[in-house]
N, C-alpha and C. Protein backbone atom coordinates (compact mmCIF):
# COMPACT_ATOMS: atom_id res chain seq x y z
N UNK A 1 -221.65 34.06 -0.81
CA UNK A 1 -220.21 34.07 -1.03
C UNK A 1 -219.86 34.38 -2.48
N UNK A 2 -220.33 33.70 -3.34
CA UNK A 2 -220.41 34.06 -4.79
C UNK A 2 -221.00 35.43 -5.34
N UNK A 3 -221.85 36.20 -4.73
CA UNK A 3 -221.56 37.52 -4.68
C UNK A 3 -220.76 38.74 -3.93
N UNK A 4 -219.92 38.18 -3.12
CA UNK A 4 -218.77 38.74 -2.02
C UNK A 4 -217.89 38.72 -3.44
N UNK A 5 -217.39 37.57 -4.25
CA UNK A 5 -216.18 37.22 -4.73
C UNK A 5 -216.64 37.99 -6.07
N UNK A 6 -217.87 38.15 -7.00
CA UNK A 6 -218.03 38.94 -8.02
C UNK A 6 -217.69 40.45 -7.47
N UNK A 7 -218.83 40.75 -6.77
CA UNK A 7 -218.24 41.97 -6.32
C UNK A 7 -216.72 42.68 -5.79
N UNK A 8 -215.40 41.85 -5.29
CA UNK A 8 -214.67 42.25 -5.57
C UNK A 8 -214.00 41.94 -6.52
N UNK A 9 -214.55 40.72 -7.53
CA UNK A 9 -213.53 40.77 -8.69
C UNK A 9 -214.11 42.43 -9.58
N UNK A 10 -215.11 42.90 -9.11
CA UNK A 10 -215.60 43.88 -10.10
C UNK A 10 -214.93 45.14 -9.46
N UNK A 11 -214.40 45.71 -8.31
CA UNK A 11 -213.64 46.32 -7.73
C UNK A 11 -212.59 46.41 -8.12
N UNK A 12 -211.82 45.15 -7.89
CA UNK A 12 -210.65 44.63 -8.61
C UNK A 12 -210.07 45.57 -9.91
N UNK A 13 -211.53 45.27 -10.98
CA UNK A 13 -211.70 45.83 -12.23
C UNK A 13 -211.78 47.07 -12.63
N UNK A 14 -212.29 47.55 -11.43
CA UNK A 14 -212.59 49.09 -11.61
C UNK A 14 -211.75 49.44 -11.22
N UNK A 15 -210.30 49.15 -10.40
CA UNK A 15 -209.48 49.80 -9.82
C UNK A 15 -207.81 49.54 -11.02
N UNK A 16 -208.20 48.22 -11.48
CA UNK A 16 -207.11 48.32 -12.91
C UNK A 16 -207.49 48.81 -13.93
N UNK A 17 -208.63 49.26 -14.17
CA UNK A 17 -209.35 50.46 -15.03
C UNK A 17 -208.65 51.92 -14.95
N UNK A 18 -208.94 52.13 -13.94
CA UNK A 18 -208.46 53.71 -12.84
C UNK A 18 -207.10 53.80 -13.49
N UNK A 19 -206.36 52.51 -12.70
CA UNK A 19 -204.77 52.60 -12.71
C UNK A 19 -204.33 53.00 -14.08
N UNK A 20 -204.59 52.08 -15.43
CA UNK A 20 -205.09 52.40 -16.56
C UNK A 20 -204.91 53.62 -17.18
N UNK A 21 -205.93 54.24 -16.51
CA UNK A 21 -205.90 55.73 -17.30
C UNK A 21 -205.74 56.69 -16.40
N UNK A 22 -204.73 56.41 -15.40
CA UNK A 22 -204.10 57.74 -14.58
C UNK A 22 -202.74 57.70 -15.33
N UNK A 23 -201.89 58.81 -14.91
CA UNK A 23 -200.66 59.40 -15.32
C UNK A 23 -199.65 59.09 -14.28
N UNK A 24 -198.41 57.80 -14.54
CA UNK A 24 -198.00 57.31 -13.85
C UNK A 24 -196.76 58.19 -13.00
N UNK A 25 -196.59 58.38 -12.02
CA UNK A 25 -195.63 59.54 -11.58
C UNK A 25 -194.56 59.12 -10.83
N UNK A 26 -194.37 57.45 -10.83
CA UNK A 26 -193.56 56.74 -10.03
C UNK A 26 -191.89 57.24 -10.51
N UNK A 27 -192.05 57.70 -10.97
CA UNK A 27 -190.38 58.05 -11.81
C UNK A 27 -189.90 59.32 -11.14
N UNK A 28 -188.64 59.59 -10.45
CA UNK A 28 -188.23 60.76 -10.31
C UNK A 28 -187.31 61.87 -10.72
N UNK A 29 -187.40 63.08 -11.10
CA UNK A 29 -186.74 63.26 -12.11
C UNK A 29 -185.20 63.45 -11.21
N UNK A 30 -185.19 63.74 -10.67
CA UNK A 30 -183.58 63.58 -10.29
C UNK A 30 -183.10 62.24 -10.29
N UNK A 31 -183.51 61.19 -9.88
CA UNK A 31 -182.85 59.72 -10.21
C UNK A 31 -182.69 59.85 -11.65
N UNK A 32 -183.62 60.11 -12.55
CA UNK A 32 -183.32 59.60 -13.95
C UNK A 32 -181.91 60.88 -14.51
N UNK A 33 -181.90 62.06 -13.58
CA UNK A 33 -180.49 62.78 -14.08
C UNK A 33 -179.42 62.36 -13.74
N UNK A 34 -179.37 61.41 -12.23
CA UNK A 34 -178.91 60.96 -12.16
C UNK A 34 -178.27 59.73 -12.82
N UNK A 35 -178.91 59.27 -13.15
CA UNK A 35 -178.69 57.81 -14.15
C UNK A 35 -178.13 58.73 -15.83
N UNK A 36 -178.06 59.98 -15.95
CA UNK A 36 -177.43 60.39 -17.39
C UNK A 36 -175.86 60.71 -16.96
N UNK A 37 -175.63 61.13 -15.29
CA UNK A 37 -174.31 61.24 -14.83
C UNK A 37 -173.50 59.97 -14.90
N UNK A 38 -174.32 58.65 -14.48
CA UNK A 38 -173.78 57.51 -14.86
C UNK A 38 -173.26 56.80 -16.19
N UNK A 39 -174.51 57.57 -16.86
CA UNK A 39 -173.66 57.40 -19.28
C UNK A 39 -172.52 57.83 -19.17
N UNK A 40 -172.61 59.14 -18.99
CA UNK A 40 -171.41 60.00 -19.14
C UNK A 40 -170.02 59.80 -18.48
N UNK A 41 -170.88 59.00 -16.96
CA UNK A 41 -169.31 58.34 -16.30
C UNK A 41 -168.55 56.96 -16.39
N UNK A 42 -169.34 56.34 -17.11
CA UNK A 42 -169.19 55.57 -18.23
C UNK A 42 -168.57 55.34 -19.45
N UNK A 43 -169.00 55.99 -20.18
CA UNK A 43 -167.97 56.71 -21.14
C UNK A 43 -166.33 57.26 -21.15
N UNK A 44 -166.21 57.86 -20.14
CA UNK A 44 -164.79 58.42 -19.47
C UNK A 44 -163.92 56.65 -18.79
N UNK A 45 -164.70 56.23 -18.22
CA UNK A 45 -164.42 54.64 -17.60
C UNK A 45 -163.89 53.87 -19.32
N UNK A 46 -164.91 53.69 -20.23
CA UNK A 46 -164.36 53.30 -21.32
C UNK A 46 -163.46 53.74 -21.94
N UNK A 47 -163.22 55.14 -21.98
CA UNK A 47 -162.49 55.70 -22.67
C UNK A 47 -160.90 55.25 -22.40
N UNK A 48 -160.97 55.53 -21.29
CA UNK A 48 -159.76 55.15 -20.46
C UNK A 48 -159.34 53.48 -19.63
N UNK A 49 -160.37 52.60 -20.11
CA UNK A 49 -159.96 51.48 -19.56
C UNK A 49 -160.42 50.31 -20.74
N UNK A 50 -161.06 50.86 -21.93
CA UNK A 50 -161.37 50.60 -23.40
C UNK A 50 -161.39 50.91 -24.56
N UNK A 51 -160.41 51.92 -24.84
CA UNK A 51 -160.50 52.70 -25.81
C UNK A 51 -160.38 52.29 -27.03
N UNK A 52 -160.12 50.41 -27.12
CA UNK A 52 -159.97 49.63 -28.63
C UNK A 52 -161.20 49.21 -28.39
N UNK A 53 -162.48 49.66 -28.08
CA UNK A 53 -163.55 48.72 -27.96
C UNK A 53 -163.79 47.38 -28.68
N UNK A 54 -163.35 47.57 -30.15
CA UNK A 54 -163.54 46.71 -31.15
C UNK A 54 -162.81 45.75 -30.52
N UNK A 55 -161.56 45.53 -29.95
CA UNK A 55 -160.98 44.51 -29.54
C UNK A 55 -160.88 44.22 -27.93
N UNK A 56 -161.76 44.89 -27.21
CA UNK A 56 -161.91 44.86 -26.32
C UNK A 56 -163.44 44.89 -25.70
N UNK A 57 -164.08 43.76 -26.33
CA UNK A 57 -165.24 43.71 -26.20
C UNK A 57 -165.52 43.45 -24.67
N UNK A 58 -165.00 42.18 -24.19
CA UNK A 58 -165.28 42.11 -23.01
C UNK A 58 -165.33 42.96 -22.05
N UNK A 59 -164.58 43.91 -22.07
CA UNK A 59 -164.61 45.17 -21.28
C UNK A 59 -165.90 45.76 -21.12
N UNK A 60 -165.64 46.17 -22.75
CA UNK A 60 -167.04 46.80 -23.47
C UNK A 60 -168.46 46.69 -22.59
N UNK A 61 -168.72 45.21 -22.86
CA UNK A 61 -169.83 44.65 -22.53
C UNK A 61 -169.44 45.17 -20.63
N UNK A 62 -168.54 45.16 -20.02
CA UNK A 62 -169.07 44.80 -18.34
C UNK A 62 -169.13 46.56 -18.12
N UNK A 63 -168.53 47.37 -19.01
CA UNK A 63 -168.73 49.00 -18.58
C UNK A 63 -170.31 49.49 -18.63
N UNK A 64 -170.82 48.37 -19.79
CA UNK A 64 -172.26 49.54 -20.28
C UNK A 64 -173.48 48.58 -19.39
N UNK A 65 -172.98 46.96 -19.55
CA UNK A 65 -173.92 46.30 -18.36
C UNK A 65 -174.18 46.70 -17.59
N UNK A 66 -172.78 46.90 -16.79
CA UNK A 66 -172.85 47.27 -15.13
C UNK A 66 -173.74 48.79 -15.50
N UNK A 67 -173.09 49.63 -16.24
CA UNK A 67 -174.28 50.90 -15.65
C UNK A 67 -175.46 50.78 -15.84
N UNK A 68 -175.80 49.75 -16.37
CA UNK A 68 -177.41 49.68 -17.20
C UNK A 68 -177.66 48.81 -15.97
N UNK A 69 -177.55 48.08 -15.18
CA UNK A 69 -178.01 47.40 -13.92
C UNK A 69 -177.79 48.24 -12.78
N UNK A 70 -177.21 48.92 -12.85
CA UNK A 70 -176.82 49.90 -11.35
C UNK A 70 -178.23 51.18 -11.69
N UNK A 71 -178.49 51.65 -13.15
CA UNK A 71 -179.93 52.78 -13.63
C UNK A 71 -180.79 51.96 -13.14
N UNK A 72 -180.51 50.74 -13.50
CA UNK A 72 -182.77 49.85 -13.71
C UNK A 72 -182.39 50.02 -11.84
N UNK A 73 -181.42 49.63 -10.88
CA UNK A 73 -181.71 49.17 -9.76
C UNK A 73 -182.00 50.71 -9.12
N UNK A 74 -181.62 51.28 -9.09
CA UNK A 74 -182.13 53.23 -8.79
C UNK A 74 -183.28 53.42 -9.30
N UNK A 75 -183.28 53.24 -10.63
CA UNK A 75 -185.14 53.83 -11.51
C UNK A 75 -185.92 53.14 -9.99
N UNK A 76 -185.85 51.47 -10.23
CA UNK A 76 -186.91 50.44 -10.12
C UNK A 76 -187.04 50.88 -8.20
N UNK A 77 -185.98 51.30 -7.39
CA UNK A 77 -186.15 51.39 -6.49
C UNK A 77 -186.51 52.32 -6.15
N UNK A 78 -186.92 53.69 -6.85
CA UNK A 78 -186.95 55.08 -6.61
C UNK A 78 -188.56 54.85 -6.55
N UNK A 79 -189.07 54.06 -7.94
CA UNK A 79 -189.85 53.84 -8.64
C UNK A 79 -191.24 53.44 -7.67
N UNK A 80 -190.64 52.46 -6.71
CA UNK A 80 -191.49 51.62 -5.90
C UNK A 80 -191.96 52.63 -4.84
N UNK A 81 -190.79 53.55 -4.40
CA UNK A 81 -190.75 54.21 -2.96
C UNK A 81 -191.97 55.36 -3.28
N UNK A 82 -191.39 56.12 -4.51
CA UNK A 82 -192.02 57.17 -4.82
C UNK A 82 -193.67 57.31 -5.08
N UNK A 83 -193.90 55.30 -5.82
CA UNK A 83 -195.41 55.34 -6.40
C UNK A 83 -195.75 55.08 -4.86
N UNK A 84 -195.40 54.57 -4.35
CA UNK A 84 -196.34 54.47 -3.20
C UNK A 84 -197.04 55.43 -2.34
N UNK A 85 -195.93 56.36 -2.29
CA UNK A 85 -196.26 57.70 -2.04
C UNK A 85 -197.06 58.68 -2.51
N UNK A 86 -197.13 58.49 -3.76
CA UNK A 86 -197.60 59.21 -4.63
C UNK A 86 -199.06 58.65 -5.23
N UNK A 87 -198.94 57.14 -5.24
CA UNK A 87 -200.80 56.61 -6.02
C UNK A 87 -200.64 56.17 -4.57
N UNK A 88 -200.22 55.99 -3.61
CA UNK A 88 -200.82 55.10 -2.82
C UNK A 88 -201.40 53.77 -3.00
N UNK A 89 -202.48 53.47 -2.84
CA UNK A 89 -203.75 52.49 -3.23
C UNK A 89 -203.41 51.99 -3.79
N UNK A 90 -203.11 52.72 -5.20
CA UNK A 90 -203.01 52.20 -6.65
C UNK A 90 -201.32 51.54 -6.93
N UNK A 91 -200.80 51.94 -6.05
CA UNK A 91 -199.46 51.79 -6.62
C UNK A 91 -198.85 50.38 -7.13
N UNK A 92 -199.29 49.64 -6.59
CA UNK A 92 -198.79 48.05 -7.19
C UNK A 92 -199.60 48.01 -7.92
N UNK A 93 -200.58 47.76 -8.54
CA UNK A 93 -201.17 47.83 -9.99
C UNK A 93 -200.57 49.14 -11.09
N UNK A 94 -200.38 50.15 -10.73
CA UNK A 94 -199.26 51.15 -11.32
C UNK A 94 -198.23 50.25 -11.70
N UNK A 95 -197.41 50.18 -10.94
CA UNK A 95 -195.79 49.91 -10.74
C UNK A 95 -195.87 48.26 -12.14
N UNK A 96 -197.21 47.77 -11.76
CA UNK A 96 -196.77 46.40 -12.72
C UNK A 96 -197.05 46.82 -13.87
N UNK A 97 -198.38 47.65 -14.23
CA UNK A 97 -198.35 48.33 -15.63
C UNK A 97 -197.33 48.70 -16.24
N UNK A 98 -196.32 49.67 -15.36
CA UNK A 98 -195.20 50.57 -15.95
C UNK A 98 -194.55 49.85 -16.19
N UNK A 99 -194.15 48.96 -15.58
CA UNK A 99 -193.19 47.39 -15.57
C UNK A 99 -194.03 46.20 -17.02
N UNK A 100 -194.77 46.26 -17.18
CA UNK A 100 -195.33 45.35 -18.33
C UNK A 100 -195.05 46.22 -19.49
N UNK A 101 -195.04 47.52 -19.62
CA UNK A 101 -195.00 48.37 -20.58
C UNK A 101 -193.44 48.77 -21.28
N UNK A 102 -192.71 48.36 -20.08
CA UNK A 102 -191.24 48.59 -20.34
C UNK A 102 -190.46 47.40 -20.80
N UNK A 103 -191.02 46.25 -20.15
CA UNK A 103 -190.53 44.97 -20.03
C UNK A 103 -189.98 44.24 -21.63
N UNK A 104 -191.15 44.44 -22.71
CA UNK A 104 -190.64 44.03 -24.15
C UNK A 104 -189.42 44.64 -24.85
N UNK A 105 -189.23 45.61 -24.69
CA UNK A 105 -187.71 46.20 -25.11
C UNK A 105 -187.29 46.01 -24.40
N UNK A 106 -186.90 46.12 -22.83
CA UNK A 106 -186.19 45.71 -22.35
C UNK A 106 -185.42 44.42 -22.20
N UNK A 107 -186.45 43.11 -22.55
CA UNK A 107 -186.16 41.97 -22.53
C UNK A 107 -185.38 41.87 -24.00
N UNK A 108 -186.21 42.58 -25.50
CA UNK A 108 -185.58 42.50 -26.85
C UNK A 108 -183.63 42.89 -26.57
N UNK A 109 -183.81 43.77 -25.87
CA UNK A 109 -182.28 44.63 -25.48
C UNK A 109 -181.53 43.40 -24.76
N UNK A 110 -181.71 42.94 -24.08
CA UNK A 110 -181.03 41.73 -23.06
C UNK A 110 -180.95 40.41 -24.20
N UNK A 111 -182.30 39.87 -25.12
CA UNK A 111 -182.11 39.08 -25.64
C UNK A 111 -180.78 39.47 -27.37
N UNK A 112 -181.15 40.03 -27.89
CA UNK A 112 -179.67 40.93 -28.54
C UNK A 112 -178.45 40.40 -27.96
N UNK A 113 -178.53 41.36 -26.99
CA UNK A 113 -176.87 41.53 -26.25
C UNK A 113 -176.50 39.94 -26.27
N UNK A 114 -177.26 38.53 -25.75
CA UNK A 114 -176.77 37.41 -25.61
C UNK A 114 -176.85 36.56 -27.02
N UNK A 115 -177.81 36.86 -28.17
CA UNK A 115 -177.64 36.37 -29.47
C UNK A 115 -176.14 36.70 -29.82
N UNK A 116 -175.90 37.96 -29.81
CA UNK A 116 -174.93 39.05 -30.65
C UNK A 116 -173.55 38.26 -30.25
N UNK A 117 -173.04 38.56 -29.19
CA UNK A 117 -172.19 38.00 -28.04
C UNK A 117 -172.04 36.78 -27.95
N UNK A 118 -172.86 35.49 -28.54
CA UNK A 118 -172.44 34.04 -28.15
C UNK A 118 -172.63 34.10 -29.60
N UNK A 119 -173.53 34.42 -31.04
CA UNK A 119 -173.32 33.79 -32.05
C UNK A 119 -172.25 34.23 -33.16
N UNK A 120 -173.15 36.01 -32.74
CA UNK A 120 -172.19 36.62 -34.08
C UNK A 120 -171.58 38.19 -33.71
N UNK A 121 -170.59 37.62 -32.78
CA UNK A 121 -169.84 38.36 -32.52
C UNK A 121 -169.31 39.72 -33.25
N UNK A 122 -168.84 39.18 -34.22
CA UNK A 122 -168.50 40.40 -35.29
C UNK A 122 -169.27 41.68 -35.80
N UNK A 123 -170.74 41.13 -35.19
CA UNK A 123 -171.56 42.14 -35.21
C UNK A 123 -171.92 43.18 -33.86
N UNK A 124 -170.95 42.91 -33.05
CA UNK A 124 -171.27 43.53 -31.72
C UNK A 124 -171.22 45.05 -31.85
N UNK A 125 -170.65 45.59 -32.95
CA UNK A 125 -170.53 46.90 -32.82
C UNK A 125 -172.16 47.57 -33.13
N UNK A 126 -173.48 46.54 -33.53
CA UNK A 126 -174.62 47.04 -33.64
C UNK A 126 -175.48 47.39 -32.35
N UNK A 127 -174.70 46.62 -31.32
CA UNK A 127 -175.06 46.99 -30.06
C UNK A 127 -175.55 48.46 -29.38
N UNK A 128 -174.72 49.13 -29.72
CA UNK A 128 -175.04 50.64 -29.00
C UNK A 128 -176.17 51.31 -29.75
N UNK A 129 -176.28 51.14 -30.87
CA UNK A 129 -177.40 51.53 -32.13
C UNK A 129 -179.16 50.36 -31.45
N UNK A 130 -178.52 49.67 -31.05
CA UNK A 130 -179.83 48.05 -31.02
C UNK A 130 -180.42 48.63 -29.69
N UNK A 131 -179.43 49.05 -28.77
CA UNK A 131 -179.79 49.53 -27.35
C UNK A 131 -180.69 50.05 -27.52
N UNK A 132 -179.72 51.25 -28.18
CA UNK A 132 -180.73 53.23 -28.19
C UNK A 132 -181.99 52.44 -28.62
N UNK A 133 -182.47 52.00 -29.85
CA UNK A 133 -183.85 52.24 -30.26
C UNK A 133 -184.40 51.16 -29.45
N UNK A 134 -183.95 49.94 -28.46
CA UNK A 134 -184.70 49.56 -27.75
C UNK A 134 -185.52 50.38 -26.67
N UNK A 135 -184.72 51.70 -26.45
CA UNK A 135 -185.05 52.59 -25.18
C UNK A 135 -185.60 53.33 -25.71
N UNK A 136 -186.10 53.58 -27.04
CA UNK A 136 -186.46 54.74 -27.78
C UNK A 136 -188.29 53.79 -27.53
N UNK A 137 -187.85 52.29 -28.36
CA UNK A 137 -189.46 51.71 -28.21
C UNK A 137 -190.37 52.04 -27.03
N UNK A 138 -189.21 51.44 -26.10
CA UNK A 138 -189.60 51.09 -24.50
C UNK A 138 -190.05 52.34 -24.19
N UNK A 139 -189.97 53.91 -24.30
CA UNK A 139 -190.39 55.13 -24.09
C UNK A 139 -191.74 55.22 -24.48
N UNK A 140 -191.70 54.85 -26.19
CA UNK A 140 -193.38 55.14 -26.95
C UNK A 140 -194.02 53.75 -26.49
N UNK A 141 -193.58 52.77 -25.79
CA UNK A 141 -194.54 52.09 -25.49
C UNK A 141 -195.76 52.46 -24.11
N UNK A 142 -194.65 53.22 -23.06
CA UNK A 142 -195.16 53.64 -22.08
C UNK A 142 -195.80 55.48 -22.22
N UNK A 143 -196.09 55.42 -23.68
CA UNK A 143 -196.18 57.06 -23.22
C UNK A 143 -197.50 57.17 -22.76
N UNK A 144 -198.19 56.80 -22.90
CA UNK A 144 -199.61 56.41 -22.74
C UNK A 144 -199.94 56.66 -21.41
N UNK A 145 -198.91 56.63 -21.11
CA UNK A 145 -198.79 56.32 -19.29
C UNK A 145 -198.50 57.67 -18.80
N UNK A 146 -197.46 58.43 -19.44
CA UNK A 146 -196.11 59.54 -19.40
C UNK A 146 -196.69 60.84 -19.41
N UNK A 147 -195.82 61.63 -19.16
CA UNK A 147 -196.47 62.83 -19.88
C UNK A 147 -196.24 62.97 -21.24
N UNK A 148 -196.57 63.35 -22.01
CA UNK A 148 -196.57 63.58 -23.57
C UNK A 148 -194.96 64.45 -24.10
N UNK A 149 -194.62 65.05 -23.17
CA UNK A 149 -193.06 65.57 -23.59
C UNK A 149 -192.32 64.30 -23.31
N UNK A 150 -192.32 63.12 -23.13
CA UNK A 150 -191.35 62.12 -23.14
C UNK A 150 -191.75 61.53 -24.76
N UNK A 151 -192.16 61.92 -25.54
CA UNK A 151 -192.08 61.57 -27.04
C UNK A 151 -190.64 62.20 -27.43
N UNK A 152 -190.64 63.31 -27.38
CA UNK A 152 -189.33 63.68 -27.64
C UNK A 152 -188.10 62.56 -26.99
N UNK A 153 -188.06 62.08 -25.69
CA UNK A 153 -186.88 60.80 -25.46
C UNK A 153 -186.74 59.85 -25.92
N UNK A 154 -188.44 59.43 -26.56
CA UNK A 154 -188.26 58.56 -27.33
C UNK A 154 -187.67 58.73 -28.93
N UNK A 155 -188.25 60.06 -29.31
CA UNK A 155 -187.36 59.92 -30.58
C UNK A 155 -186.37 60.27 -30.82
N UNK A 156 -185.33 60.69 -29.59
CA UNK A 156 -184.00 61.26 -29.62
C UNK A 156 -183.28 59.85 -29.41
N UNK A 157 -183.96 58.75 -28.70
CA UNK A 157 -182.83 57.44 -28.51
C UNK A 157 -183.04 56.92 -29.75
N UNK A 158 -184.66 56.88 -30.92
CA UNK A 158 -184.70 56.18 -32.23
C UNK A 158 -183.92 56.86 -32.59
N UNK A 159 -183.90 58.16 -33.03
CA UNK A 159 -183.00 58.80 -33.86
C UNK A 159 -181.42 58.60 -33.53
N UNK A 160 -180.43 58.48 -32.59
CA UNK A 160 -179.92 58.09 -32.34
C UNK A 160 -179.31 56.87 -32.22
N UNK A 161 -180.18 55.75 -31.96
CA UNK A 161 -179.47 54.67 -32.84
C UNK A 161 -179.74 54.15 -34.08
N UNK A 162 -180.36 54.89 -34.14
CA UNK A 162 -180.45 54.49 -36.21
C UNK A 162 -178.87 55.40 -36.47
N UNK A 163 -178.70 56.82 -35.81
CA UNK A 163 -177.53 57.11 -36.57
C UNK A 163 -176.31 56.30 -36.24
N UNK A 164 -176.30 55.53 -34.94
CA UNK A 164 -174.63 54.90 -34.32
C UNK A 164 -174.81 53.80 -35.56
N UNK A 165 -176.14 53.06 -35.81
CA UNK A 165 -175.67 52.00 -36.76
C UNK A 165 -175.46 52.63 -38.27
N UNK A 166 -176.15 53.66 -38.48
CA UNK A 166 -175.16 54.13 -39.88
C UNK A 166 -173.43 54.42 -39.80
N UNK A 167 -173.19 54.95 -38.44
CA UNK A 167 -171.60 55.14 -38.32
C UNK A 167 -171.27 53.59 -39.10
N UNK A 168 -171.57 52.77 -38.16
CA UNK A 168 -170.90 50.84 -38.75
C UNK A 168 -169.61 50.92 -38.01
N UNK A 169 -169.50 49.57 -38.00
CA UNK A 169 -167.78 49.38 -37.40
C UNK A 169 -167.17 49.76 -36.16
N UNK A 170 -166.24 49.96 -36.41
CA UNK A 170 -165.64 50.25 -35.09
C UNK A 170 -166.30 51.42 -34.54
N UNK A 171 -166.59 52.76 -35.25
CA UNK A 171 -166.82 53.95 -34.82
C UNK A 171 -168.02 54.04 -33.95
N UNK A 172 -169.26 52.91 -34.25
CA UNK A 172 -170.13 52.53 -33.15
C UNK A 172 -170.03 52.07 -31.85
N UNK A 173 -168.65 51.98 -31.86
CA UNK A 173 -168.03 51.55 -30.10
C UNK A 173 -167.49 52.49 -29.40
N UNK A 174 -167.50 53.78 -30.26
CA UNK A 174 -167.00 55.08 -29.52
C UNK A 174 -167.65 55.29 -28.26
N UNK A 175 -166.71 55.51 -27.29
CA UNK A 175 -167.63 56.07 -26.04
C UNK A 175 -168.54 56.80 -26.07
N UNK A 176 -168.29 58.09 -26.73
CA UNK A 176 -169.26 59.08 -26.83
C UNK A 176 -170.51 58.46 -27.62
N UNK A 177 -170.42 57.37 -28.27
CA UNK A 177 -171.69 56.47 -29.05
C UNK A 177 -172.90 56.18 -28.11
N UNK A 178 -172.38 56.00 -26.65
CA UNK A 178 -173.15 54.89 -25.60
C UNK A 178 -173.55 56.82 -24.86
N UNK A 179 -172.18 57.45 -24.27
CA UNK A 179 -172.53 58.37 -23.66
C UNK A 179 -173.09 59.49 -23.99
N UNK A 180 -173.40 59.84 -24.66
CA UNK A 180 -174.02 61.49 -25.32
C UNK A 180 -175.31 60.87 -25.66
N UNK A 181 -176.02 60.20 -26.28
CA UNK A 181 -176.65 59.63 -26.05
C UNK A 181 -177.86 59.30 -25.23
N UNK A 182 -177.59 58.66 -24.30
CA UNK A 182 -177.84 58.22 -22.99
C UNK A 182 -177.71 58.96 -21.96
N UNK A 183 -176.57 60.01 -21.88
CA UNK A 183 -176.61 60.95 -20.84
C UNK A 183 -177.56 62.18 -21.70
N UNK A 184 -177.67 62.62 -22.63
CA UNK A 184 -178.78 63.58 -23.08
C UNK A 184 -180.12 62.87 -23.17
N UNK A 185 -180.42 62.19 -23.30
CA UNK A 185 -181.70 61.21 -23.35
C UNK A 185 -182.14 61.00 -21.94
N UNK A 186 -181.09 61.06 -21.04
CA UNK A 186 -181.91 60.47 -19.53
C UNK A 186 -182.29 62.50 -19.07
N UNK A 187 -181.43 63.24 -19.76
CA UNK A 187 -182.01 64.47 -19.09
C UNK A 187 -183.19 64.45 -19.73
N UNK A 188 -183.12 64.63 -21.14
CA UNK A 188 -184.72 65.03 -21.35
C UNK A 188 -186.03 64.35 -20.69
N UNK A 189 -185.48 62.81 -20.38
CA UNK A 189 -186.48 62.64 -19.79
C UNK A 189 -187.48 62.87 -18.24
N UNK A 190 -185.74 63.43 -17.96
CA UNK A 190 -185.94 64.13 -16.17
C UNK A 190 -186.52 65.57 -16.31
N UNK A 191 -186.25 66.07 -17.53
CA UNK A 191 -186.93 67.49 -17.93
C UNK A 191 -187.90 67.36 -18.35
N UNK A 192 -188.86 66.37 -18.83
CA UNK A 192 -189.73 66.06 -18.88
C UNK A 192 -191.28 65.30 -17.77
N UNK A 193 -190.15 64.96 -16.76
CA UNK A 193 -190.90 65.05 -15.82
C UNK A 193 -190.73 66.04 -14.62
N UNK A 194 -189.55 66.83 -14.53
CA UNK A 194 -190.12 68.17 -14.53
C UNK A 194 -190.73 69.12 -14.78
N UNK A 195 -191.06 68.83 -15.82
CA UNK A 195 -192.17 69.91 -16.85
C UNK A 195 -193.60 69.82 -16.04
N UNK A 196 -193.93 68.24 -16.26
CA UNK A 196 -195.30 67.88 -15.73
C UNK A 196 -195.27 68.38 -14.14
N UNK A 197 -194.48 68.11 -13.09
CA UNK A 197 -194.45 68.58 -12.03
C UNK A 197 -194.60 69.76 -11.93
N UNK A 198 -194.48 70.79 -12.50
CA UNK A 198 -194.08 71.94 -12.69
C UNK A 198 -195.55 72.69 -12.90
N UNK A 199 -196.42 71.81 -14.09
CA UNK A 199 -197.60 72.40 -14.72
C UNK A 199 -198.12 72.13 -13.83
N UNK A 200 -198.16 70.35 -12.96
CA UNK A 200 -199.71 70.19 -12.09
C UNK A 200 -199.01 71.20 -10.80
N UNK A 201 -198.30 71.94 -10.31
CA UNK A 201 -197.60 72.57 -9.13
C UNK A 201 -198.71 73.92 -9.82
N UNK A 202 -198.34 74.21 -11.03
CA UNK A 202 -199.12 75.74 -11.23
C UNK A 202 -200.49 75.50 -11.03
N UNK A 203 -200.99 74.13 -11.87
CA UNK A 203 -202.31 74.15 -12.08
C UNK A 203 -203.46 74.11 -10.35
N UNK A 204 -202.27 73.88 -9.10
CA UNK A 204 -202.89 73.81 -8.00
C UNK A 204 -202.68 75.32 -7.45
């Protein structure tokens, strides 16, 4: 019995090894263009139902939440359907990697938003700047995983919120701050996994 249970803990091992160093493909690129139609429709929603952001934080906060929970619930569900399909076998050891890899910015981004918001309010306009480069991390954390043209998404969301927090102030609550952004950032990254689809399609 004690060699039944080594031997599949060593299976086990060899198969989160594998998972490891394959190229994760659970992501689809039309959901994630989809999810840049949602920045952008977002933005227009603020524009027109927030346009004092500065004094209309509460708003603020339920326009960019809600779309940022309505993307993760599309990514995460596309995410599940697609790896399965796609690693098969592998796919729940996939899916938790990609998910462990994303999870620290993501959680830094969530923990922010509730520091910012219950202590020091006045600083909320660092929000849209704190986001971007959380999504910029959360990108180079998983590239490892990615295809190598998602460096570029990652340094278009760093670069990007380093510039909303040089704006400062109010002008960091501009719609177009959250949407241009975020809706150009989710294409590149859907063009980026079109790319790879595209090469392994030729390379067969």
């Amino acid at each position: 019995m004690d060699e039944l249970n080594k031997a599949l803990a060593e299976i086990g091992s060899i198969r989160r090894q594998l998972a490891r160093s394959t190229e994760f493909r659970g992501y689809g690129p039309a959901t994630l263009a989809t999810t840049a139609a949602f920045a952008l429709a977002a933005a227009c929603v603020q524009a027109l139902w927030a346009p004092d952001a500065a004094h209309q934080l509460d708003r603020y906060l339920s326009i960019w939440l809600t779309t940022a929970a309505a993307s993760a619930a599309m990514i995460g569900t596309k995410m599940i359907t697609r790896a399965q399909r796609v690693h098969s076998g592998m796919a729940d050891e996939m899916i938790r990697i990609a998910v462990e890899q994303f999870l620290p910015s993501l959680g830094a981004g969530v923990l922010l938003t509730i520091v910012l918001a219950r202590f020091v309010p006045g600083a909320l306009w660092m929000l849209p700047g704190l986001w971007q480069i959380c999504s910029g991390i959360g990108i180079f954390s998983s590239c490892r995983f990615l295809p190598r043209p998602m460096l570029a998404a990652g340094a278009w969301y760093l670069l990007c919120g380093l510039l909303c927090i040089a704006l400062g102030g109010e002008r960091a609550l501009s719609p177009w701050a959250m949407g241009i952004p975020y809706g150009a950032g989710q294409l590149i990254v859907a063009a980026a996994l079109c790319w790879k689809t595209r090469e392994g399609a030729d390379e067969n």
